[in-house]
C-alpha atoms as a PDB file:
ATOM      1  CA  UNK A   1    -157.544  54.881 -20.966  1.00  0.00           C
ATOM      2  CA  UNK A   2    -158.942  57.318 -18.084  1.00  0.00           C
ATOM      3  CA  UNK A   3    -161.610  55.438 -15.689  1.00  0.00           C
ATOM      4  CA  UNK A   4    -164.228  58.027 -14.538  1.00  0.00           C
ATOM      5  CA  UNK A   5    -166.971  56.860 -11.613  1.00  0.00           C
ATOM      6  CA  UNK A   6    -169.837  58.518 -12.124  1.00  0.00           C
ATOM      7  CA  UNK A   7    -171.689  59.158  -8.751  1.00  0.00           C
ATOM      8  CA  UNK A   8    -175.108  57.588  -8.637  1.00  0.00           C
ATOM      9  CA  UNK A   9    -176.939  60.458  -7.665  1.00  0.00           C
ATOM     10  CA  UNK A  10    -175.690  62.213 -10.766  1.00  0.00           C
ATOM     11  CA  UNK A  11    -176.614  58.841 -12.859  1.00  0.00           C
ATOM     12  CA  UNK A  12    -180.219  58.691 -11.315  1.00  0.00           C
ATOM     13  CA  UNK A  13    -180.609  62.185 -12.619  1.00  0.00           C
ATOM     14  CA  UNK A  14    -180.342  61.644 -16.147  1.00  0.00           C
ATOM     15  CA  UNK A  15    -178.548  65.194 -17.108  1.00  0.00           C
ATOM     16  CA  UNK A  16    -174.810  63.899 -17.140  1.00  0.00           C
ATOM     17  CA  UNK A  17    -172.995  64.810 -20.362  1.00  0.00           C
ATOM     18  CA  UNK A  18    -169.664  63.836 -21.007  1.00  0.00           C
ATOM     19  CA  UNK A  19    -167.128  65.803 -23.392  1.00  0.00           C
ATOM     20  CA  UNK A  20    -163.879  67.585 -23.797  1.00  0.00           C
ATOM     21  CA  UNK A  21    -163.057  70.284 -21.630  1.00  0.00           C
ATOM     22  CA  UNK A  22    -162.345  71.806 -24.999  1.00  0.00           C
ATOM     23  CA  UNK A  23    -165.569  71.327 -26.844  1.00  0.00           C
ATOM     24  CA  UNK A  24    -167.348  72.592 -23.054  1.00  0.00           C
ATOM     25  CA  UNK A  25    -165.344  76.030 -23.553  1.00  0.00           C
ATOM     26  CA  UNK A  26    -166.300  76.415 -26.814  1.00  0.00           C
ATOM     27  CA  UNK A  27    -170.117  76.009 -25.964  1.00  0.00           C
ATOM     28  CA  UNK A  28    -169.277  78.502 -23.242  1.00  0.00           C
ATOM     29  CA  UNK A  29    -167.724  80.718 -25.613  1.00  0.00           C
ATOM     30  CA  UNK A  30    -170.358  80.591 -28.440  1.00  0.00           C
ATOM     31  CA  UNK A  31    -173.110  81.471 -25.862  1.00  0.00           C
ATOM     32  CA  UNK A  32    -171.140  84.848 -25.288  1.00  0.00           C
ATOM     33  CA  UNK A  33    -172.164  85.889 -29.115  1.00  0.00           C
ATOM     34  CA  UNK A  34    -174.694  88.181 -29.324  1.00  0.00           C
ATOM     35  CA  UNK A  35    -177.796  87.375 -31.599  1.00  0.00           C
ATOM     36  CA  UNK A  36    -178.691  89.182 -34.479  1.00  0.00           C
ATOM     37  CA  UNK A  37    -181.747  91.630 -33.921  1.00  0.00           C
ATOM     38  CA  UNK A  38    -183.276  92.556 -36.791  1.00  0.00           C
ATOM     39  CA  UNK A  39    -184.545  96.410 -36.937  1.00  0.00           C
ATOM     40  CA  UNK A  40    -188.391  97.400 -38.304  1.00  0.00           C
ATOM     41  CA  UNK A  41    -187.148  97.963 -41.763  1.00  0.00           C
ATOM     42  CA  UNK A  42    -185.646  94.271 -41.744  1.00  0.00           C
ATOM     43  CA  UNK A  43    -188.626  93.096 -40.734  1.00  0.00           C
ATOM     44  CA  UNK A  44    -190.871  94.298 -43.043  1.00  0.00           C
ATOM     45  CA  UNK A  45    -188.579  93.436 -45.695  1.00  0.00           C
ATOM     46  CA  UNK A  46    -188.783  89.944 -44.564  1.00  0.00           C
ATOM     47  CA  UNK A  47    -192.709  90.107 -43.962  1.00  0.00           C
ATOM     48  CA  UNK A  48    -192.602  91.349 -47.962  1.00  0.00           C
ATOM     49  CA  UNK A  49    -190.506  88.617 -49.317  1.00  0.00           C
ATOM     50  CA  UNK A  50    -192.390  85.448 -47.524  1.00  0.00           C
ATOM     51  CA  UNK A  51    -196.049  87.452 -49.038  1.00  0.00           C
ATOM     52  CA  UNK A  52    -194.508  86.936 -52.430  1.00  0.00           C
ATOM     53  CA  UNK A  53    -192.980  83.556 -51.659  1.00  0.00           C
ATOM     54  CA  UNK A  54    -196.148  82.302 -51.012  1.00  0.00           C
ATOM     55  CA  UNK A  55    -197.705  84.105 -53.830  1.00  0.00           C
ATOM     56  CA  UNK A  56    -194.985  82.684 -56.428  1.00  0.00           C
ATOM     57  CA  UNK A  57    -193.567  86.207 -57.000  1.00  0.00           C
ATOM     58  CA  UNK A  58    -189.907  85.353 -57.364  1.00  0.00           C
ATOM     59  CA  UNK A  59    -187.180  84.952 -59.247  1.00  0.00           C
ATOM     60  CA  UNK A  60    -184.742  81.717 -60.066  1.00  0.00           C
ATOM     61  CA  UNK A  61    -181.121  82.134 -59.737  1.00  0.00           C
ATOM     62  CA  UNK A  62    -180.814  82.650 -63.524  1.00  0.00           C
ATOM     63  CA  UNK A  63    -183.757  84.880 -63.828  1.00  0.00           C
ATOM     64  CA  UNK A  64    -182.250  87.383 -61.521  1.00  0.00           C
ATOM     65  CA  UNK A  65    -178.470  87.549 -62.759  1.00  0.00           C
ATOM     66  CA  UNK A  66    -179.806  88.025 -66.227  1.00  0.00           C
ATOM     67  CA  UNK A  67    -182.458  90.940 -64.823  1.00  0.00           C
ATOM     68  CA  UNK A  68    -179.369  92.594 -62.862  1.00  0.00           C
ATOM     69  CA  UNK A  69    -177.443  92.090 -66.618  1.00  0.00           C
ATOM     70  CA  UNK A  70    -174.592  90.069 -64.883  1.00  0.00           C
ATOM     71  CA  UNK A  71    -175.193  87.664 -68.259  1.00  0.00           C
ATOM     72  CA  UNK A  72    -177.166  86.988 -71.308  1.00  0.00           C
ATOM     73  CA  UNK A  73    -180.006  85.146 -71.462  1.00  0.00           C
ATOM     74  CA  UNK A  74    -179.441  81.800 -73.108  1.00  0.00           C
END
């Protein structure tokens, strides 16, 4: 087992965290991924679909794959 002392300025602090150099790299690396920007079409495709969310306009999952004739109704 590895003993690690802690310096008490660090402990008095309260932002210590502990964990694998390899878990820390992959934070690193996943920050490096760049975030998904929707464009203005996306957007008001999304601003659509919550309106008729809210307004009970949709479709269940069977509803739809019979509508797009991937199977019969039952």
């Amino acid at each position: 087992m590895n003993v690690v002392t802690i310096p008490k300025k660090l402990a008095k602090e309260g932002d210590l965290i502990v964990l694998p150099r390899k878990e820390y790299e992959a934070l690193i690396n996943a920050r490096a991924i760049e975030e998904f920007e929707p464009t203005i079409a996306q957007k008001k495709a999304l601003i659509m679909a919550e309106s008729n969310f809210r307004r009970r306009k949709t479709l269940s999952y069977d509803e739809l794959t019979c509508k797009l004739g991937f199977r019969d109704r039952p």
